[in-house]
PDB file of N, CA and C in Angstrom:
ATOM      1  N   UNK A   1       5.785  -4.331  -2.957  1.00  0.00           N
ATOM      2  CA  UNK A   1       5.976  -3.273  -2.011  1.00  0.00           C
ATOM      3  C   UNK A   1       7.295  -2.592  -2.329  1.00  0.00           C
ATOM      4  N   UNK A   2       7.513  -1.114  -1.905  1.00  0.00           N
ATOM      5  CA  UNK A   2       8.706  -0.648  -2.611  1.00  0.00           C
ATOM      6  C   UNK A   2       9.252  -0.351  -1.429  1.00  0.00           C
ATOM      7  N   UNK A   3      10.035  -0.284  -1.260  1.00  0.00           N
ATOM      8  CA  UNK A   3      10.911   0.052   0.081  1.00  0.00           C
ATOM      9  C   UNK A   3      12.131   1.195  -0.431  1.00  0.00           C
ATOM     10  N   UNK A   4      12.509   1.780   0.309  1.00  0.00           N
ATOM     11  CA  UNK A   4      13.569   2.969   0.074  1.00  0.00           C
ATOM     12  C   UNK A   4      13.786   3.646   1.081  1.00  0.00           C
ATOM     13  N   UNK A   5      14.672   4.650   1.450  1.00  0.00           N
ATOM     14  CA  UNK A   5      15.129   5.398   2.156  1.00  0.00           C
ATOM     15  C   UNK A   5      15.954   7.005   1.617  1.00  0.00           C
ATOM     16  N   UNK A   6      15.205   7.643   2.522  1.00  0.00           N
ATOM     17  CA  UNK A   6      15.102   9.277   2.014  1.00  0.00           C
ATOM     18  C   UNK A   6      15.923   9.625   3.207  1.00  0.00           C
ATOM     19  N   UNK A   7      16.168  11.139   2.679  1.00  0.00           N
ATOM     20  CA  UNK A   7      17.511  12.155   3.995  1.00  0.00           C
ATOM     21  C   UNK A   7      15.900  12.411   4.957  1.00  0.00           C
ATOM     22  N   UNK A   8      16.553  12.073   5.957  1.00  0.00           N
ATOM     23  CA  UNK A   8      15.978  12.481   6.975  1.00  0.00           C
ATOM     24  C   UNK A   8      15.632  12.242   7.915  1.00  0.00           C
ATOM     25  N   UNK A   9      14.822  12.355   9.428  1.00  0.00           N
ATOM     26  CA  UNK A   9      14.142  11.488  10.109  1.00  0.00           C
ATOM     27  C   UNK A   9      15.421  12.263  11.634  1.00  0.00           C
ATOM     28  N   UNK A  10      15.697  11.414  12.909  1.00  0.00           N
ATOM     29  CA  UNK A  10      16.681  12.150  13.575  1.00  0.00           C
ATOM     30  C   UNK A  10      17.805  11.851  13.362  1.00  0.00           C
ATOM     31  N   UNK A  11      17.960  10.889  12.919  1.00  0.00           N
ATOM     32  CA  UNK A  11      19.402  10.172  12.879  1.00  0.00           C
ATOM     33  C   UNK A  11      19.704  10.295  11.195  1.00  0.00           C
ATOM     34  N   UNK A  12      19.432  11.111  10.356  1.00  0.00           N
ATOM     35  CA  UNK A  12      19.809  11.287   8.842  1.00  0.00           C
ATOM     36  C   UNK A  12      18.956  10.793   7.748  1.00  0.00           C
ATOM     37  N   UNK A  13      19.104   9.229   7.859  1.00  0.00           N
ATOM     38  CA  UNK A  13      18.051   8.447   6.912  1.00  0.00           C
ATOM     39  C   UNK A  13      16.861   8.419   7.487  1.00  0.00           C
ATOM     40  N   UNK A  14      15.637   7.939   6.568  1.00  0.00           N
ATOM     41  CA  UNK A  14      14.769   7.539   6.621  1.00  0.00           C
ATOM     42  C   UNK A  14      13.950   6.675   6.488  1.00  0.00           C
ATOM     43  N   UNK A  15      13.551   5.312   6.728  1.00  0.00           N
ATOM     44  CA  UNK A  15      12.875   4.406   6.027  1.00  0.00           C
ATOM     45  C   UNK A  15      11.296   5.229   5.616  1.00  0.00           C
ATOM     46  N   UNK A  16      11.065   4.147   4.584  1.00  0.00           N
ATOM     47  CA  UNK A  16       9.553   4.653   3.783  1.00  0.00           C
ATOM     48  C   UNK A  16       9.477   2.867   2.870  1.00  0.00           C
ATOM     49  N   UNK A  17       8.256   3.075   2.750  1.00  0.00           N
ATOM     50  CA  UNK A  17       7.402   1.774   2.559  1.00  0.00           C
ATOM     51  C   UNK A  17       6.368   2.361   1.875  1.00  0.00           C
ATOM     52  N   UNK A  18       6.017   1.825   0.410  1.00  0.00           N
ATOM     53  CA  UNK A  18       4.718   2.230   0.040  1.00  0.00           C
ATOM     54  C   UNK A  18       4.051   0.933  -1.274  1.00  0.00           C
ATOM     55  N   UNK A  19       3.061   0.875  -1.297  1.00  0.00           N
ATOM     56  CA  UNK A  19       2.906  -0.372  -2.265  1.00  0.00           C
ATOM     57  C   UNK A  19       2.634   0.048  -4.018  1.00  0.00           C
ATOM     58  N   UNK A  20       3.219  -0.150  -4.511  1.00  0.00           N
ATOM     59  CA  UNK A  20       3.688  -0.006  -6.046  1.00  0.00           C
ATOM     60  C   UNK A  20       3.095  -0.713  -7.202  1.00  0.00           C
ATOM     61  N   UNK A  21       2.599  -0.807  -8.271  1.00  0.00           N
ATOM     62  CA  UNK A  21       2.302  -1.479  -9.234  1.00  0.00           C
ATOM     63  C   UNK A  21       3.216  -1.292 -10.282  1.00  0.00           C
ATOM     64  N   UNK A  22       4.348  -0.200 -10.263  1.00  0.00           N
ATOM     65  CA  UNK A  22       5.316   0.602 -11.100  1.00  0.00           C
ATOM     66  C   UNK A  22       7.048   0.082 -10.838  1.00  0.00           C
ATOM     67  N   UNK A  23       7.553  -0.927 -11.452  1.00  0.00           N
ATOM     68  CA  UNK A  23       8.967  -0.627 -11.078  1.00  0.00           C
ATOM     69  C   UNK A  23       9.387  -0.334 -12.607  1.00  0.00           C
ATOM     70  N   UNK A  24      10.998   0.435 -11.966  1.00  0.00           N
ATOM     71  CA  UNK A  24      11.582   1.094 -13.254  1.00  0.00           C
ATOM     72  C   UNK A  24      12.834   0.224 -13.479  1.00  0.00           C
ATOM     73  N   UNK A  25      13.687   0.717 -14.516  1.00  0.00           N
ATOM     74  CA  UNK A  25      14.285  -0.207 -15.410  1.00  0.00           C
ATOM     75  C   UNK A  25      15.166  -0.745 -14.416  1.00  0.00           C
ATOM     76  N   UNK A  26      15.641   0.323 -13.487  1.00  0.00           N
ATOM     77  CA  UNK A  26      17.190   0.589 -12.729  1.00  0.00           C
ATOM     78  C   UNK A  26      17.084  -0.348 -11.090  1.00  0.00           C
ATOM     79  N   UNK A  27      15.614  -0.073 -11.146  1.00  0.00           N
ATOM     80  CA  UNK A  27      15.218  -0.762  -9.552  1.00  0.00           C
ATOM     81  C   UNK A  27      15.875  -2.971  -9.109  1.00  0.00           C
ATOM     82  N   UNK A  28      16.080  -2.435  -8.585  1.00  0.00           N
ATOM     83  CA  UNK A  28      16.168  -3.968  -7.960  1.00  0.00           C
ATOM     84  C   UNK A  28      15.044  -4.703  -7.197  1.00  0.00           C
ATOM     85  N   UNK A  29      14.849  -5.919  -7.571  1.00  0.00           N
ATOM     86  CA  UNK A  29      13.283  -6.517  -7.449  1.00  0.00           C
ATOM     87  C   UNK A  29      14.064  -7.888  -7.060  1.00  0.00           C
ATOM     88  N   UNK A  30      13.451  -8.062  -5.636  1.00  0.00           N
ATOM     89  CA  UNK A  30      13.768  -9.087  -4.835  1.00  0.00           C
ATOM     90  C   UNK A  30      12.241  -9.648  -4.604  1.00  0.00           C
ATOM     91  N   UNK A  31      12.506 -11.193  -4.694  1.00  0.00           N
ATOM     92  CA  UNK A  31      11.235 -11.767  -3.906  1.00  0.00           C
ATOM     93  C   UNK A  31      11.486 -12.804  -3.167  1.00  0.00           C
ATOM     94  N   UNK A  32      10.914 -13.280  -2.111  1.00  0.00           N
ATOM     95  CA  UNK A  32      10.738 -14.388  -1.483  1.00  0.00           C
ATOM     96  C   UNK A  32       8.977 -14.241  -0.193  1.00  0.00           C
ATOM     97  N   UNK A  33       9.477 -15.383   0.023  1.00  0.00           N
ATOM     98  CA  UNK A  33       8.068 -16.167   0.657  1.00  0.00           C
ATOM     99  C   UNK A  33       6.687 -14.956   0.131  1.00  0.00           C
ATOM    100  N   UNK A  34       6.941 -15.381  -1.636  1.00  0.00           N
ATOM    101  CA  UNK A  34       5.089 -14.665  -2.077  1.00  0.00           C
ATOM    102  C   UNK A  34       5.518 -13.133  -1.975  1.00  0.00           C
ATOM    103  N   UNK A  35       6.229 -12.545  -1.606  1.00  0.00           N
ATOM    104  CA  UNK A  35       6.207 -10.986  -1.346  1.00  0.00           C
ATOM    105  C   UNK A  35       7.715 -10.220  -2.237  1.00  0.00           C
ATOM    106  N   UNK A  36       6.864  -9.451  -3.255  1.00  0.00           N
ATOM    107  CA  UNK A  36       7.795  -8.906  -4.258  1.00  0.00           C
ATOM    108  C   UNK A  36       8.368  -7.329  -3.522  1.00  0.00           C
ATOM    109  N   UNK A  37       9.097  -7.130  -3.183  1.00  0.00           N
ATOM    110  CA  UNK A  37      10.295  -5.826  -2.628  1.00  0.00           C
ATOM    111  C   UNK A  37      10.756  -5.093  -3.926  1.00  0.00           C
ATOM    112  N   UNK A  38      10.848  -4.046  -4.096  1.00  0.00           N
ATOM    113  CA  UNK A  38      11.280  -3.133  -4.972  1.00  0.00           C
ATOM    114  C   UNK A  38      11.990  -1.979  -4.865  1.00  0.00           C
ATOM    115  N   UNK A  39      13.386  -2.247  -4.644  1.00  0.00           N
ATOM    116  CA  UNK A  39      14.130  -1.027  -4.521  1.00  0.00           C
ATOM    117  C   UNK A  39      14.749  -0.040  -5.483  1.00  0.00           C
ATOM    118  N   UNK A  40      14.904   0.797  -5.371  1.00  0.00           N
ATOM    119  CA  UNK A  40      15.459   2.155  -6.326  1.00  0.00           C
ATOM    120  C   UNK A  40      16.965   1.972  -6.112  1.00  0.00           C
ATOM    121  N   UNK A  41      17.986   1.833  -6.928  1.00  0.00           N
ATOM    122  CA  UNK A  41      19.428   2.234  -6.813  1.00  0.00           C
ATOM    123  C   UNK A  41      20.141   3.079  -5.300  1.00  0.00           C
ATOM    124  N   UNK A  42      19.085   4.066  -5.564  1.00  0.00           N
ATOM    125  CA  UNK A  42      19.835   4.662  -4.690  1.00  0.00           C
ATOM    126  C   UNK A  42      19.894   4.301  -3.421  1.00  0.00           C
ATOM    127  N   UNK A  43      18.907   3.475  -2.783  1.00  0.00           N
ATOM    128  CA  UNK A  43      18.801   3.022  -1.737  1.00  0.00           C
ATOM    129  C   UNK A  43      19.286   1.828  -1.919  1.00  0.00           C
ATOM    130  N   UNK A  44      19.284   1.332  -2.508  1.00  0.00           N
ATOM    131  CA  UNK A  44      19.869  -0.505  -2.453  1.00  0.00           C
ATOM    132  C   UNK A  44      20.861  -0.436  -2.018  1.00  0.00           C
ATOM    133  N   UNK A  45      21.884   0.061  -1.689  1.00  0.00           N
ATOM    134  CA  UNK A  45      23.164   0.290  -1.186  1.00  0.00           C
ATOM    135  C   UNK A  45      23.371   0.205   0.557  1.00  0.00           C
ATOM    136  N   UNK A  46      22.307   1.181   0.838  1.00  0.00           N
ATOM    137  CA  UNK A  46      21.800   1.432   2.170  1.00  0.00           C
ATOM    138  C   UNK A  46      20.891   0.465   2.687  1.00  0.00           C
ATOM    139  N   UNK A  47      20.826  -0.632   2.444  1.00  0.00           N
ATOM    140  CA  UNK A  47      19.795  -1.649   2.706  1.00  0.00           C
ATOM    141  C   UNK A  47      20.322  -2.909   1.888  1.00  0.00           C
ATOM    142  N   UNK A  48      21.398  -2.955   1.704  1.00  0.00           N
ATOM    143  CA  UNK A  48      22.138  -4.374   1.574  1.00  0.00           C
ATOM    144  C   UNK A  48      22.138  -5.012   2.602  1.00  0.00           C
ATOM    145  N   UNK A  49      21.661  -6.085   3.107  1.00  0.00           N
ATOM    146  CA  UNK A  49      21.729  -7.000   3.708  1.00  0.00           C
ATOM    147  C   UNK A  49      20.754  -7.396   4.623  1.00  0.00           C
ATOM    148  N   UNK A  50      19.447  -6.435   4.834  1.00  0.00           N
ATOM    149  CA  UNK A  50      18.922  -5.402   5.661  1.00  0.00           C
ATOM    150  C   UNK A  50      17.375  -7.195   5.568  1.00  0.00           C
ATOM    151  N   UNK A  51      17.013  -7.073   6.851  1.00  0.00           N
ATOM    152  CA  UNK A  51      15.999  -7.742   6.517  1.00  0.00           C
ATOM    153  C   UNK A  51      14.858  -6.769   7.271  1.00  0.00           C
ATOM    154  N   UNK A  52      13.671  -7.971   6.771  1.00  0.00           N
ATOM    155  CA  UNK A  52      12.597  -6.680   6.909  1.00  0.00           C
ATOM    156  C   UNK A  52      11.840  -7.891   7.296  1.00  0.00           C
ATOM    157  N   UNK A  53      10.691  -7.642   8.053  1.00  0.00           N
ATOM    158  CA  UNK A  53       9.629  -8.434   9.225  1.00  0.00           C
ATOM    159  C   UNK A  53       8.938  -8.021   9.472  1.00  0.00           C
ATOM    160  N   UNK A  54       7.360  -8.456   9.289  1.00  0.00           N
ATOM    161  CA  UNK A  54       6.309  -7.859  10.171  1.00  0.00           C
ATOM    162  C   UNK A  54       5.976  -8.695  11.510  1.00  0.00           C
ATOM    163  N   UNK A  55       6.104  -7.826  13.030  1.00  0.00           N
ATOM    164  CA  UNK A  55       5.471  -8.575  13.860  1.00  0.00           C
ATOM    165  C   UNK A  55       4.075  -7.627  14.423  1.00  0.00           C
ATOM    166  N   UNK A  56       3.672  -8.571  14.991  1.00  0.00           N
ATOM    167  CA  UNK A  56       2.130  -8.094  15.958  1.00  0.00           C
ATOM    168  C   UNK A  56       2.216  -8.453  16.981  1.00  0.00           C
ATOM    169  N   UNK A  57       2.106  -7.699  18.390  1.00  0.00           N
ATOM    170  CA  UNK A  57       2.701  -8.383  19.618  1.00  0.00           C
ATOM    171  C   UNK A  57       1.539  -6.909  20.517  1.00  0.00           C
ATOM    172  N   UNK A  58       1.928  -6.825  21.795  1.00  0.00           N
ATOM    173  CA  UNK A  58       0.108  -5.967  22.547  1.00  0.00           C
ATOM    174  C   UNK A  58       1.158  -4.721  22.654  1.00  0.00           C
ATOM    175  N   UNK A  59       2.472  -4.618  22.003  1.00  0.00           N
ATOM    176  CA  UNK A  59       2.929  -3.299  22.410  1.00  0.00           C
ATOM    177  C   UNK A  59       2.673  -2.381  21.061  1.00  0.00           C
ATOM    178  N   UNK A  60       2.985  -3.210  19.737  1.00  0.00           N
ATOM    179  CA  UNK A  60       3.151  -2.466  18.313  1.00  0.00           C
ATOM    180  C   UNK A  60       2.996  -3.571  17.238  1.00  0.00           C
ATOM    181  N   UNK A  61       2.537  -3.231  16.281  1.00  0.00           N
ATOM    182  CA  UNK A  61       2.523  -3.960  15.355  1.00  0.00           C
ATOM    183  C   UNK A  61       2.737  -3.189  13.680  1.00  0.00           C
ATOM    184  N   UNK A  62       3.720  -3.849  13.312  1.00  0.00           N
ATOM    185  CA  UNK A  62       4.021  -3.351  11.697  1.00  0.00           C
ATOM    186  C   UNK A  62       5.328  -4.054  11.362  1.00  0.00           C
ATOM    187  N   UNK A  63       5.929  -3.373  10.246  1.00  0.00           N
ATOM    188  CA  UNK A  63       7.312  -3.681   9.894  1.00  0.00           C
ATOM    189  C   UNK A  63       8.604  -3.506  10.315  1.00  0.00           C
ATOM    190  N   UNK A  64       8.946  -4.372  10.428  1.00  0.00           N
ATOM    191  CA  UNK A  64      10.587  -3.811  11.388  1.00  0.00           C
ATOM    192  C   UNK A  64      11.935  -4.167  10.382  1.00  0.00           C
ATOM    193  N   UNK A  65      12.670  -3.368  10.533  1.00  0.00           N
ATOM    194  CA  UNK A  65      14.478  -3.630   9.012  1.00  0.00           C
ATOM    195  C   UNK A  65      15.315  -3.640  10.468  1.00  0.00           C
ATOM    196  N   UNK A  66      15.519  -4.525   9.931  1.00  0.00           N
ATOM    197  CA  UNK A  66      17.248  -4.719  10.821  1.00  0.00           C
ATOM    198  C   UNK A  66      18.004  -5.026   9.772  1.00  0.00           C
ATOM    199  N   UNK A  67      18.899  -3.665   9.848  1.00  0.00           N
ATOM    200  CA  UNK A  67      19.852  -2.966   8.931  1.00  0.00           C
ATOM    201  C   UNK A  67      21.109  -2.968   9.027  1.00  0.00           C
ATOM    202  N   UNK A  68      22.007  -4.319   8.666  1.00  0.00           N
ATOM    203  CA  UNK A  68      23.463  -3.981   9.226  1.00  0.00           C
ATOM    204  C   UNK A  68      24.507  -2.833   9.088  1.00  0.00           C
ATOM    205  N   UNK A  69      23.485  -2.030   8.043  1.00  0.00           N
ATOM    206  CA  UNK A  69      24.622  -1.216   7.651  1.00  0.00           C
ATOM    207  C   UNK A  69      24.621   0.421   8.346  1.00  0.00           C
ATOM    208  N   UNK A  70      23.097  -0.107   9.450  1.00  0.00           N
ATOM    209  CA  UNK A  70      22.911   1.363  10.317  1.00  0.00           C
ATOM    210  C   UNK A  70      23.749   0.927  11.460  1.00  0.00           C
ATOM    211  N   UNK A  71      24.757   2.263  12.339  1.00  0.00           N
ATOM    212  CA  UNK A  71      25.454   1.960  13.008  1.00  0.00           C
ATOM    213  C   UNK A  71      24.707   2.767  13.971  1.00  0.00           C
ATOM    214  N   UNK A  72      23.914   3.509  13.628  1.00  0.00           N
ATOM    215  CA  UNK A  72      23.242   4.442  15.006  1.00  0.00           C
ATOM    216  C   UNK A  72      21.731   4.492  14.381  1.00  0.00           C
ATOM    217  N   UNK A  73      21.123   4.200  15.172  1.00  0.00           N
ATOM    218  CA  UNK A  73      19.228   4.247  15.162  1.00  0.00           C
ATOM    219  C   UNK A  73      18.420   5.561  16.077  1.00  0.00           C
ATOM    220  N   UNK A  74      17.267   5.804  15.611  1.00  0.00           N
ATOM    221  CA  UNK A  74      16.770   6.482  16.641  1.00  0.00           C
ATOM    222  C   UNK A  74      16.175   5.257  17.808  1.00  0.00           C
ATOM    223  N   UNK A  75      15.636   5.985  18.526  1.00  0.00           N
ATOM    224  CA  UNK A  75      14.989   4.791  19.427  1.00  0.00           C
ATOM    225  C   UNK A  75      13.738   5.081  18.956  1.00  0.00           C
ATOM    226  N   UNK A  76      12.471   5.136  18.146  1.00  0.00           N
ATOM    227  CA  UNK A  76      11.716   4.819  17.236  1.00  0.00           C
ATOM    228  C   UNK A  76      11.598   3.890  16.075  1.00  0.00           C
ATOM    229  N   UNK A  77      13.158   3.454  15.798  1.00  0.00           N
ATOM    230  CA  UNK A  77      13.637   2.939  14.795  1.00  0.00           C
ATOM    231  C   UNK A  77      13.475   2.970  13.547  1.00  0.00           C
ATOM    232  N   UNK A  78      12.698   3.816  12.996  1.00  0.00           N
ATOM    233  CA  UNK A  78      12.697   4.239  11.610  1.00  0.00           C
ATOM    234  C   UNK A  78      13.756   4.944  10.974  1.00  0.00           C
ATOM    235  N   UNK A  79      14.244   5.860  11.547  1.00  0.00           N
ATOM    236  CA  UNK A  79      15.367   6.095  10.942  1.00  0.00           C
ATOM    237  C   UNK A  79      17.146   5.810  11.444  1.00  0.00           C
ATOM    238  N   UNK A  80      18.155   6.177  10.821  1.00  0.00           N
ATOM    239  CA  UNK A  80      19.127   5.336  10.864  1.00  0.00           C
ATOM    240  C   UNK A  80      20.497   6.317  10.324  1.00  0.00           C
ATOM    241  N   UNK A  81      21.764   6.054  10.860  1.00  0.00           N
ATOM    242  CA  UNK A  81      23.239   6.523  10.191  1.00  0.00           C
ATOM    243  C   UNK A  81      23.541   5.411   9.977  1.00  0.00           C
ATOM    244  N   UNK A  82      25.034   5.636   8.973  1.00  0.00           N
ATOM    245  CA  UNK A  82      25.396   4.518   8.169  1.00  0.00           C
ATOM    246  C   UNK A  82      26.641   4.547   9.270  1.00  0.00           C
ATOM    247  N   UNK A  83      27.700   3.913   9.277  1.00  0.00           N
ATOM    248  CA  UNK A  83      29.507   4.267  10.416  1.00  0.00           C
ATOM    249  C   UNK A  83      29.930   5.083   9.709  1.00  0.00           C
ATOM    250  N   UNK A  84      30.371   5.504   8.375  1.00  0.00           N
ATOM    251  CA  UNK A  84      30.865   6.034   7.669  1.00  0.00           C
ATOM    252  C   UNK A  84      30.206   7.086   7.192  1.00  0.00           C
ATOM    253  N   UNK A  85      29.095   7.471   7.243  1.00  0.00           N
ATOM    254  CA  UNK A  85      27.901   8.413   6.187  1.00  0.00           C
ATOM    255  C   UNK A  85      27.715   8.487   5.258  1.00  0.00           C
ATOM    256  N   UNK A  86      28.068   7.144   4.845  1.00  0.00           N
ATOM    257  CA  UNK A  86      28.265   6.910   3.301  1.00  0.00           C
ATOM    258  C   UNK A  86      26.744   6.752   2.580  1.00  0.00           C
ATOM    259  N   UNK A  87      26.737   6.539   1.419  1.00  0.00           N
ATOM    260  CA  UNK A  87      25.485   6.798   0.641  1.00  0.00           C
ATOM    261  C   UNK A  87      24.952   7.627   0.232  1.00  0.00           C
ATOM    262  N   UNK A  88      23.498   7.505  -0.482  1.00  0.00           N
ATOM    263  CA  UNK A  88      22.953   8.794  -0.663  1.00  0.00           C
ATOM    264  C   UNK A  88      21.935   8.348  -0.989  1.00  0.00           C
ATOM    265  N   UNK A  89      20.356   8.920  -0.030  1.00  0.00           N
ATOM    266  CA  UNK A  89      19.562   8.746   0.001  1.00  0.00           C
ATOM    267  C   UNK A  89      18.438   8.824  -1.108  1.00  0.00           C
ATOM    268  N   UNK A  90      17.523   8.420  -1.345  1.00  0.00           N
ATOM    269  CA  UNK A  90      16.646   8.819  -2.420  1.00  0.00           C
ATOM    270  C   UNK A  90      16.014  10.391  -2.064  1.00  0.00           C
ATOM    271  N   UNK A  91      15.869  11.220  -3.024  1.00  0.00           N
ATOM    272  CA  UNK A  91      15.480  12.423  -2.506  1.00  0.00           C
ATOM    273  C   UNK A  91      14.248  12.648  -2.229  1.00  0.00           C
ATOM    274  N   UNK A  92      13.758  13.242  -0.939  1.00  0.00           N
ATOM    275  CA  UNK A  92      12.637  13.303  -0.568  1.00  0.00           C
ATOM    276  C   UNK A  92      11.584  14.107  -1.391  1.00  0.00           C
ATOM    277  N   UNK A  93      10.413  13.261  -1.757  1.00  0.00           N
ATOM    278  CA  UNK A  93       9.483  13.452  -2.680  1.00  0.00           C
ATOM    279  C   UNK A  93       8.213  14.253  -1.946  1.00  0.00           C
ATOM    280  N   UNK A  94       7.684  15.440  -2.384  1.00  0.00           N
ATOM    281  CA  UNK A  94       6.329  16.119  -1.644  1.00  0.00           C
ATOM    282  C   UNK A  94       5.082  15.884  -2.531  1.00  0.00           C
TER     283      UNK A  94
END
């Protein structure tokens, strides 16, 4: 699964999730419990430390990042600011 984050969303960043058969030279490739993660440079920065979870519960069900390095969230929680505004997002792809 590739994980990354693009400009945008209300709060600046964006999370995005999509499943991959393709990583490139530069990407960072994390695995644990059976499940291979694939990040791009540019986002690995913005998602240092960041864990990621799927729950299923009668309100929502999918993936959730709890991101230490977002200091402000929307209340949707997909997207995210950094304290500083530091980084730089992967550029949004059409």
């Amino acid at each position: 699964m590739r994980v990354f984050v693009v400009g945008g969303g209300c709060s600046g960043y964006q999370y995005g999730m999509a499943l991959t058969n393709e990583v490139d030279e530069e990407d960072v490739v994390v695995e644990q419990h059976g499940v291979k993660l694939v990040v791009d440079q540019d986002s690995a920065s913005l998602l240092e430390g960041a864990e990621i979870a799927y729950s299923e519960d009668i309100m929502k069900s999918g993936f959730t990042i709890h991101n230490p390095n977002a200091a402000k969230s929307c209340a949707c929680g997909s997207s995210f600011q950094t304290q500083d505004g530091s980084g730089h997002a992967k550029p949004r792809q059409h």
